[in-house]
PDB file of N, CA and C in Angstrom:
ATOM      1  N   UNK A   1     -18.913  20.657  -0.584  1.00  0.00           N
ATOM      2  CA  UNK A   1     -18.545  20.362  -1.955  1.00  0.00           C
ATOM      3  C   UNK A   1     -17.110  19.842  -1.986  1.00  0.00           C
ATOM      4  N   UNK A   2     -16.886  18.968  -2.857  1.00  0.00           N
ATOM      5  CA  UNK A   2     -15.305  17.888  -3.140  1.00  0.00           C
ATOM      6  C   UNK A   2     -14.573  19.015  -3.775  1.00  0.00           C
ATOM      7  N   UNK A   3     -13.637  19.433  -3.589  1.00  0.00           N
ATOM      8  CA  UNK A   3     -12.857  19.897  -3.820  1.00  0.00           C
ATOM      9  C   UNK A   3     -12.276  18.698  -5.554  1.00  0.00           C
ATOM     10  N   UNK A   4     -10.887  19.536  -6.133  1.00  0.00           N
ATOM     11  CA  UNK A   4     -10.602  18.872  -7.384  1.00  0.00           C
ATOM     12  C   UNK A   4      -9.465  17.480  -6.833  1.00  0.00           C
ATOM     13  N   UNK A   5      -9.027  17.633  -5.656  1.00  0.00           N
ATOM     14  CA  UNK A   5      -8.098  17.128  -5.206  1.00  0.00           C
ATOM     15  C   UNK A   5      -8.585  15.549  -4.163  1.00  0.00           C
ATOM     16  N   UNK A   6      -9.958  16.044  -3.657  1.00  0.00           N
ATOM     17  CA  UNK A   6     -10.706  15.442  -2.953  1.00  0.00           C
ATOM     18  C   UNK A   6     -11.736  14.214  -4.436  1.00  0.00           C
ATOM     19  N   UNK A   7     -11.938  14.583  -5.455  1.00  0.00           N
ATOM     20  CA  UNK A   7     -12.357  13.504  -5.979  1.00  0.00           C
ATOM     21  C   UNK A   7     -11.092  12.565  -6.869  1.00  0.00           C
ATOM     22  N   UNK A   8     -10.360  12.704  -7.116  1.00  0.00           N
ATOM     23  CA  UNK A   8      -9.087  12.176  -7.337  1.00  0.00           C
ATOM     24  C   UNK A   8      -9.193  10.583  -6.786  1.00  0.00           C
ATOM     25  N   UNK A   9      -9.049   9.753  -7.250  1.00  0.00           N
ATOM     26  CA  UNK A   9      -8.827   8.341  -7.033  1.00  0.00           C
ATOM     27  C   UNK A   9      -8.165   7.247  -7.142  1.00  0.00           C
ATOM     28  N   UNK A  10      -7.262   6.986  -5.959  1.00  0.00           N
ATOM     29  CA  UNK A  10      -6.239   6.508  -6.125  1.00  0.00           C
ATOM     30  C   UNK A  10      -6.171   4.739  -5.470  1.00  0.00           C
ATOM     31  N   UNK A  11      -5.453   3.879  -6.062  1.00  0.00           N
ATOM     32  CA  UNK A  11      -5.684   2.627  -5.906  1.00  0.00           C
ATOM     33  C   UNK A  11      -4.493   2.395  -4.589  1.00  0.00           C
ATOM     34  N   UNK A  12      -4.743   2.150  -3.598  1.00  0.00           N
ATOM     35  CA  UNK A  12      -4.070   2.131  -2.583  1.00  0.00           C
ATOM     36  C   UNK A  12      -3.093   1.229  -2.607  1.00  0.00           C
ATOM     37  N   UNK A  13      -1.637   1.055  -1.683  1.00  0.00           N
ATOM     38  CA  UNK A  13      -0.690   0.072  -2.358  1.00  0.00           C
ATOM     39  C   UNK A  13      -0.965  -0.866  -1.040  1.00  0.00           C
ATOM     40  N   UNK A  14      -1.255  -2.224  -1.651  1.00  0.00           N
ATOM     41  CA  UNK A  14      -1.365  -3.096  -0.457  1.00  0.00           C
ATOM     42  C   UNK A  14      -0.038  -3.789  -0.501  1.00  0.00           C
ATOM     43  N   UNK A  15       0.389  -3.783  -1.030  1.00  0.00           N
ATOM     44  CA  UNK A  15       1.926  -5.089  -0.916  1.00  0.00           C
ATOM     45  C   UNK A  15       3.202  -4.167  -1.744  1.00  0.00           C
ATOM     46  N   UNK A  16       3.960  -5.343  -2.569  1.00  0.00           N
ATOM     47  CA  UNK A  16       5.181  -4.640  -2.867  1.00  0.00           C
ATOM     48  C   UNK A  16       4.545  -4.624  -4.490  1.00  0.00           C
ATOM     49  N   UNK A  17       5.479  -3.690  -4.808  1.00  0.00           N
ATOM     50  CA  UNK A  17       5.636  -3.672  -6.318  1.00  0.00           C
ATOM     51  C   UNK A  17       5.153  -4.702  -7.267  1.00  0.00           C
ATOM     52  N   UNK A  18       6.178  -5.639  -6.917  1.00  0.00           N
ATOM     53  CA  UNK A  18       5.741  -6.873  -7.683  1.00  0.00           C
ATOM     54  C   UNK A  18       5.248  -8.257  -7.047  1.00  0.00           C
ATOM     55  N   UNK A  19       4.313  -8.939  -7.685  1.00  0.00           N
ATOM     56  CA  UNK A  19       3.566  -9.664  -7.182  1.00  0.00           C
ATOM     57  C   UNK A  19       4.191 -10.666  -6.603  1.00  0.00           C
ATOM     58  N   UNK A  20       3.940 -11.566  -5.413  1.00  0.00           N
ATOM     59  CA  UNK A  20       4.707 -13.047  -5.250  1.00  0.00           C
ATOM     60  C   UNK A  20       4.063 -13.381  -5.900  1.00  0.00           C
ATOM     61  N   UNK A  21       4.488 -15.108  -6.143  1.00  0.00           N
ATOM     62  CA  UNK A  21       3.830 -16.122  -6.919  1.00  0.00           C
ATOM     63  C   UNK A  21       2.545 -16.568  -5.911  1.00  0.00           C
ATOM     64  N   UNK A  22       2.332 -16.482  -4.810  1.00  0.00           N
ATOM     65  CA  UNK A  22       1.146 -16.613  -4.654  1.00  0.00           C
ATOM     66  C   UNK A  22       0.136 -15.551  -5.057  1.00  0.00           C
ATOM     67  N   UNK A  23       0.592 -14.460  -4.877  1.00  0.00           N
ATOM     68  CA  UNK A  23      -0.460 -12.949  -5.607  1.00  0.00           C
ATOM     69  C   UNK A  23      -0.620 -13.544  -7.272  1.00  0.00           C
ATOM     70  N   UNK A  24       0.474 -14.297  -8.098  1.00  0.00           N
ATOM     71  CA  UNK A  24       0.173 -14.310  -9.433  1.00  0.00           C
ATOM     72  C   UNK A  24      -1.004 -15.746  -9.673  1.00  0.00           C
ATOM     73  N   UNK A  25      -0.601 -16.663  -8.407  1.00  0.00           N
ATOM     74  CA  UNK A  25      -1.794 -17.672  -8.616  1.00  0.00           C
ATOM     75  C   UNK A  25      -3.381 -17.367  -8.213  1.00  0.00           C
ATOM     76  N   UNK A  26      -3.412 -16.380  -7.361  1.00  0.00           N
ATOM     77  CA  UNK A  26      -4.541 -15.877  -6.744  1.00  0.00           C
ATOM     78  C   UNK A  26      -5.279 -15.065  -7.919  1.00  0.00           C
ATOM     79  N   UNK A  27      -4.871 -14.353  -8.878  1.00  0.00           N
ATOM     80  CA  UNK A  27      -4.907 -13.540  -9.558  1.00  0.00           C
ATOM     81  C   UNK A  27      -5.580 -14.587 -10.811  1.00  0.00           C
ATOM     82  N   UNK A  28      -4.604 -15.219 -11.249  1.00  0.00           N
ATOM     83  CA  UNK A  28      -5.149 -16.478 -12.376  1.00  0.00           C
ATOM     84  C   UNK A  28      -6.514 -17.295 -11.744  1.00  0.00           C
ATOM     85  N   UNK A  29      -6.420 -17.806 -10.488  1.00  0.00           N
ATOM     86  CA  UNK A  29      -7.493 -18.310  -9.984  1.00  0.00           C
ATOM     87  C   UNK A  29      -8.934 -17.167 -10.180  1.00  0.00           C
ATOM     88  N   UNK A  30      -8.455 -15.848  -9.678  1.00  0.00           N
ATOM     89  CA  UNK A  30      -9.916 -15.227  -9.597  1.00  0.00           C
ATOM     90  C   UNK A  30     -10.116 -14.554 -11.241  1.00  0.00           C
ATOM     91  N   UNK A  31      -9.378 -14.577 -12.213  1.00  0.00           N
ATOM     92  CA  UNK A  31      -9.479 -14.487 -13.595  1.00  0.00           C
ATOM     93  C   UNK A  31     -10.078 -15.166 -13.947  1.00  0.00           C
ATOM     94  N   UNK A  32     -10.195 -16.889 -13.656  1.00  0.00           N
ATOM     95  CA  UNK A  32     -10.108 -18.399 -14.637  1.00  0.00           C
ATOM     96  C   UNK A  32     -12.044 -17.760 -13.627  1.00  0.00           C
ATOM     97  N   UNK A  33     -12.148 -17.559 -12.383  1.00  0.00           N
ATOM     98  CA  UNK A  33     -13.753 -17.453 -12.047  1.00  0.00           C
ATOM     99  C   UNK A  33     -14.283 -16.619 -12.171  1.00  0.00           C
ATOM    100  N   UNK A  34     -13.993 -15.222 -12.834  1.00  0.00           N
ATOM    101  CA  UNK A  34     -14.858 -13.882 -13.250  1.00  0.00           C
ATOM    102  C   UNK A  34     -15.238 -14.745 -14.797  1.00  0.00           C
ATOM    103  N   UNK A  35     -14.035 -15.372 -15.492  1.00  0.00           N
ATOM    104  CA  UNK A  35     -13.963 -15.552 -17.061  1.00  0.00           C
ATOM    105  C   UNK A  35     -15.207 -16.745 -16.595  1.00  0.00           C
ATOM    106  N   UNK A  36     -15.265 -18.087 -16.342  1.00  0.00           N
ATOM    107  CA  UNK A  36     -16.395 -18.663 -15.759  1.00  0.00           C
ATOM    108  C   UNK A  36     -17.955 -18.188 -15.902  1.00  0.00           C
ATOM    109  N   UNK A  37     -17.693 -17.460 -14.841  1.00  0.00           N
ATOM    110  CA  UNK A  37     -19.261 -16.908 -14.555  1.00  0.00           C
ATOM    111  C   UNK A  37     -18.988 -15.691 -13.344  1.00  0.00           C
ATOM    112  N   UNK A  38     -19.247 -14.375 -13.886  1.00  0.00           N
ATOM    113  CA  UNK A  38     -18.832 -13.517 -13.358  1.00  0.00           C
ATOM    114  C   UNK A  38     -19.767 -12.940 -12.623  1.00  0.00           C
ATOM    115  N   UNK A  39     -21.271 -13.483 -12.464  1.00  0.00           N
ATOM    116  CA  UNK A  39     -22.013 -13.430 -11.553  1.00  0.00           C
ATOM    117  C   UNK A  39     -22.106 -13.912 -10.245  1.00  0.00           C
ATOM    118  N   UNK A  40     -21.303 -15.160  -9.878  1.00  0.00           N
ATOM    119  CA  UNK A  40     -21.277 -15.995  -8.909  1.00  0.00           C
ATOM    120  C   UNK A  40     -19.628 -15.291  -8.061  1.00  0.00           C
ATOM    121  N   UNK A  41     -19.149 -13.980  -8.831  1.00  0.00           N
ATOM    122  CA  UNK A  41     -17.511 -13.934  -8.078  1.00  0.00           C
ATOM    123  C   UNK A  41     -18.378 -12.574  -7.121  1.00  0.00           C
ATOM    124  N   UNK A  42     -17.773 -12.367  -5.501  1.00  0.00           N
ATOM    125  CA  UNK A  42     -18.145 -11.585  -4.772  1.00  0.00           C
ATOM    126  C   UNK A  42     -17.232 -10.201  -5.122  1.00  0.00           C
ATOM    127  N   UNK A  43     -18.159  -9.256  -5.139  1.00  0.00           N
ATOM    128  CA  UNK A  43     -17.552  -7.662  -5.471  1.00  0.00           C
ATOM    129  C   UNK A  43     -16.522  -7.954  -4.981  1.00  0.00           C
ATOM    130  N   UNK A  44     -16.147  -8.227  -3.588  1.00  0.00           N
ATOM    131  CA  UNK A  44     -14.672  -7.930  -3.200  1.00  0.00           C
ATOM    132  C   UNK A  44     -13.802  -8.325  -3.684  1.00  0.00           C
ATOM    133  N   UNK A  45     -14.169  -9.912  -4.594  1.00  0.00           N
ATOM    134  CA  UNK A  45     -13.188 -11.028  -4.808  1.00  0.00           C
ATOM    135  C   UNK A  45     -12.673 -10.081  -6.238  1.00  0.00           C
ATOM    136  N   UNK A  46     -13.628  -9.231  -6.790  1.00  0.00           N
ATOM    137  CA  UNK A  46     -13.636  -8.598  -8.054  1.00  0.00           C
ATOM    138  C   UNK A  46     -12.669  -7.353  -7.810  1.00  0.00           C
ATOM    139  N   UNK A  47     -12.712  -6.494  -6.458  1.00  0.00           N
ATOM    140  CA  UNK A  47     -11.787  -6.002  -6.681  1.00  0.00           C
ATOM    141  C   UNK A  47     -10.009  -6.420  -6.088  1.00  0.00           C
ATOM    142  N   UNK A  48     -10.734  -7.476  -5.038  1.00  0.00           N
ATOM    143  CA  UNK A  48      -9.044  -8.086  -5.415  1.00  0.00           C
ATOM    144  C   UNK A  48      -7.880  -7.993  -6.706  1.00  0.00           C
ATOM    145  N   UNK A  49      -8.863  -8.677  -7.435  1.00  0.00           N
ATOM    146  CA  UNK A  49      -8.627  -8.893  -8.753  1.00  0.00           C
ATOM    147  C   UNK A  49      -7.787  -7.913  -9.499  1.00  0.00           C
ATOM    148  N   UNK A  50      -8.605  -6.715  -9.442  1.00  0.00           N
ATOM    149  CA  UNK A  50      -8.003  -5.580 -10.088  1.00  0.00           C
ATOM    150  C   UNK A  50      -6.799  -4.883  -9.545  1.00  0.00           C
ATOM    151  N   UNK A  51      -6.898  -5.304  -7.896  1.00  0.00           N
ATOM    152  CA  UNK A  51      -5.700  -4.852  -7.594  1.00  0.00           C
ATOM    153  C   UNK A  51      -4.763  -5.388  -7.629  1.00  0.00           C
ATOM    154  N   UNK A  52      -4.669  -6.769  -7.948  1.00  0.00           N
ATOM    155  CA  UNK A  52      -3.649  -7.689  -8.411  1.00  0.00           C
ATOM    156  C   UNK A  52      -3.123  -7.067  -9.635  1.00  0.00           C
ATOM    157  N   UNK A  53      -3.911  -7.193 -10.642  1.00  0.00           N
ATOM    158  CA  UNK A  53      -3.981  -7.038 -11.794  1.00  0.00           C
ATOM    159  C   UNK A  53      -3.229  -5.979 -11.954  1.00  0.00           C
ATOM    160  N   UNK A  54      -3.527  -4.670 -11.090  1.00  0.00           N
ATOM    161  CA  UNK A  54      -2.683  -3.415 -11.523  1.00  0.00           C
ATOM    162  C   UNK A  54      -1.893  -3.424 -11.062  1.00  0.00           C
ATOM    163  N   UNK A  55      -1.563  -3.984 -10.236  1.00  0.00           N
ATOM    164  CA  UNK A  55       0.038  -4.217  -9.503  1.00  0.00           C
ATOM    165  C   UNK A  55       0.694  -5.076 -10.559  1.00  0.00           C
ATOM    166  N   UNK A  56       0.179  -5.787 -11.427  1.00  0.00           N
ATOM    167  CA  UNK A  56       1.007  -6.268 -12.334  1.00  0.00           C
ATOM    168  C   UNK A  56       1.532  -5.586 -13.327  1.00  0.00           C
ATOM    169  N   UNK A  57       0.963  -4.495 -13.584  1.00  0.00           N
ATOM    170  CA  UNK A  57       1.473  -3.897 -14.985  1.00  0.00           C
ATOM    171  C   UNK A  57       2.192  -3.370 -14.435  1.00  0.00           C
ATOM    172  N   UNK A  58       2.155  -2.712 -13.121  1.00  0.00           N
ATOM    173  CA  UNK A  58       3.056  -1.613 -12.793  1.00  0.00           C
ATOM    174  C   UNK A  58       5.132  -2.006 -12.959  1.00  0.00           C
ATOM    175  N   UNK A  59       5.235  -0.570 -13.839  1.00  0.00           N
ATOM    176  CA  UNK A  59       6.643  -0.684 -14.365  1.00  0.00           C
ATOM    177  C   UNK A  59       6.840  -1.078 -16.149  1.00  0.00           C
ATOM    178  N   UNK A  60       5.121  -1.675 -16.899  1.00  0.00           N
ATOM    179  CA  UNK A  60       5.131  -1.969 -17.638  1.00  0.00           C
ATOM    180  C   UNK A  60       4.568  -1.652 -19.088  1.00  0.00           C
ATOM    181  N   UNK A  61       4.656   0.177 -18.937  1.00  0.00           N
ATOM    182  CA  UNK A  61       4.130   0.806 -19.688  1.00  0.00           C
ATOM    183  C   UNK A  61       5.121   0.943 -20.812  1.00  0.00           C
ATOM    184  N   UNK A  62       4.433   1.928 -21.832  1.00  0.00           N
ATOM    185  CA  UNK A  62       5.659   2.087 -23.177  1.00  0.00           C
ATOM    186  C   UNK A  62       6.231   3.199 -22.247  1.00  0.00           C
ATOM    187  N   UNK A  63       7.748   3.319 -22.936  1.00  0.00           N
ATOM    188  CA  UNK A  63       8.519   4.911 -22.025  1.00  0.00           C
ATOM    189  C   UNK A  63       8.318   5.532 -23.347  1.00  0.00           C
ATOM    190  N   UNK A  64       8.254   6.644 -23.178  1.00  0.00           N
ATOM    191  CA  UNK A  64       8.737   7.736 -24.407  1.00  0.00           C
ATOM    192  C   UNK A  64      10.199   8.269 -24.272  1.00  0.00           C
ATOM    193  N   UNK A  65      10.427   7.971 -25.260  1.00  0.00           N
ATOM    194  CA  UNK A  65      12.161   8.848 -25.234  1.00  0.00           C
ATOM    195  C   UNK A  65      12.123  10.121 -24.985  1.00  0.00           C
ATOM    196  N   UNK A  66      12.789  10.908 -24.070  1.00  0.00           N
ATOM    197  CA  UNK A  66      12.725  12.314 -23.754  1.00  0.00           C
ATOM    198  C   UNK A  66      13.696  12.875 -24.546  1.00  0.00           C
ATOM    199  N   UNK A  67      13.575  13.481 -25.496  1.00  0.00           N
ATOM    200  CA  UNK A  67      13.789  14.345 -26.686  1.00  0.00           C
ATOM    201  C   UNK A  67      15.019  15.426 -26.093  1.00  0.00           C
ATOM    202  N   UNK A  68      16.221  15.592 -25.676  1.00  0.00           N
ATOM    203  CA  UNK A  68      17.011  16.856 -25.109  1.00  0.00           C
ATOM    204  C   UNK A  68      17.564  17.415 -26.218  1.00  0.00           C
ATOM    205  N   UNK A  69      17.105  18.992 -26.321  1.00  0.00           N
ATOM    206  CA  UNK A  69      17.554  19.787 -27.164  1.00  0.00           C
ATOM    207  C   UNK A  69      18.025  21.042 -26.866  1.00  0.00           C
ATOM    208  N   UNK A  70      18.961  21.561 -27.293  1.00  0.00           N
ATOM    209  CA  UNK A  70      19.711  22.639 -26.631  1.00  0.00           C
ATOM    210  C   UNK A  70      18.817  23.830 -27.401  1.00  0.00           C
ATOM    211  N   UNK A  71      19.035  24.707 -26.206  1.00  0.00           N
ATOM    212  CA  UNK A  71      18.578  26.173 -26.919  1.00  0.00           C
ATOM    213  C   UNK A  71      18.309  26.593 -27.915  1.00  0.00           C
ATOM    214  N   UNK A  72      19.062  26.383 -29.075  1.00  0.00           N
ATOM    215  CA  UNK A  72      19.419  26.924 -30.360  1.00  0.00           C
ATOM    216  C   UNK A  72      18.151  26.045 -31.183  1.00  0.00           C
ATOM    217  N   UNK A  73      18.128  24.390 -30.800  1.00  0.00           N
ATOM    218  CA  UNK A  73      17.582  23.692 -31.562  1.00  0.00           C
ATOM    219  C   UNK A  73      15.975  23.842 -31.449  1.00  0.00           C
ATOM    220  N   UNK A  74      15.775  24.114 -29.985  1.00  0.00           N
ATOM    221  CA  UNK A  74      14.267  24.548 -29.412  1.00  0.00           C
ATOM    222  C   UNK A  74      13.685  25.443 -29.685  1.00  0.00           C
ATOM    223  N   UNK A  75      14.391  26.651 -30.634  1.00  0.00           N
ATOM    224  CA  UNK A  75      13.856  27.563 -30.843  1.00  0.00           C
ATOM    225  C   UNK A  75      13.721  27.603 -32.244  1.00  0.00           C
ATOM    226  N   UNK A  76      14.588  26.225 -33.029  1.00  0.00           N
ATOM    227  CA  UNK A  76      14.354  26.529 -34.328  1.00  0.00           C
ATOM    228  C   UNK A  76      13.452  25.453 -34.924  1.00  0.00           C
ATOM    229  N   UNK A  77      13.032  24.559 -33.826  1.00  0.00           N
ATOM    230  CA  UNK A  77      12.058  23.671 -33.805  1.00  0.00           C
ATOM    231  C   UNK A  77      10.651  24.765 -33.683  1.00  0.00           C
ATOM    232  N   UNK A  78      10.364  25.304 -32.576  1.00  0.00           N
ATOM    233  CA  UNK A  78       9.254  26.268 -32.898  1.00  0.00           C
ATOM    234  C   UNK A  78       9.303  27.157 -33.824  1.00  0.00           C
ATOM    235  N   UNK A  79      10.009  27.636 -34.643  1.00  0.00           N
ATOM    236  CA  UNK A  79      10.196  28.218 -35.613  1.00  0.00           C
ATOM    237  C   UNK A  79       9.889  27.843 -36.440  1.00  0.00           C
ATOM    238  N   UNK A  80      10.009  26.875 -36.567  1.00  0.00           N
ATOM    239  CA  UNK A  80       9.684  25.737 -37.994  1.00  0.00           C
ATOM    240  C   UNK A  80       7.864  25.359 -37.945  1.00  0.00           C
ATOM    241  N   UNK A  81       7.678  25.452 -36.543  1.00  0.00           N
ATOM    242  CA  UNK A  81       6.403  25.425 -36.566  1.00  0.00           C
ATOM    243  C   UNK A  81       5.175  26.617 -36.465  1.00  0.00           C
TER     244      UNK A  81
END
């Protein structure tokens, strides 16, 4: 039996952070042929794709502002609630 740690799935890092311009033309190329006809693109070419793809966002999420509140204020914040 898989353990909780063992089904966990992680997208492996093939290159750097950010894409070269050949990773960003490769990426548009296999986009412009899934968008085409996405029957004729080979699974692999499909997950190329995605791993391009997520290597692109990466770094490009919303941040949340981390809220620092001293003692006094943290407790009168739960208080309030």
């Amino acid at each position: 039996m898989l353990t909780d740690h063992q089904r966990i799935m992680t997208l492996a890092k093939t290159g750097t952070a950010q894409l070269t311009s050949e990773e960003w033309k490769e990426m548009n190329s296999l986009r412009e042929a899934i968008n085409l006809n996405p029957s004729q693109v080979h699974p692999s070419k499909m997950e190329k794709f995605t791993e391009l793809f997520v290597r692109s966002l990466e770094g490009k999420s919303d941040s949340v502002p981390v809220l620092k509140l001293s003692t006094e204020q943290s407790n009168a914040l739960v208080d309030a609630l």
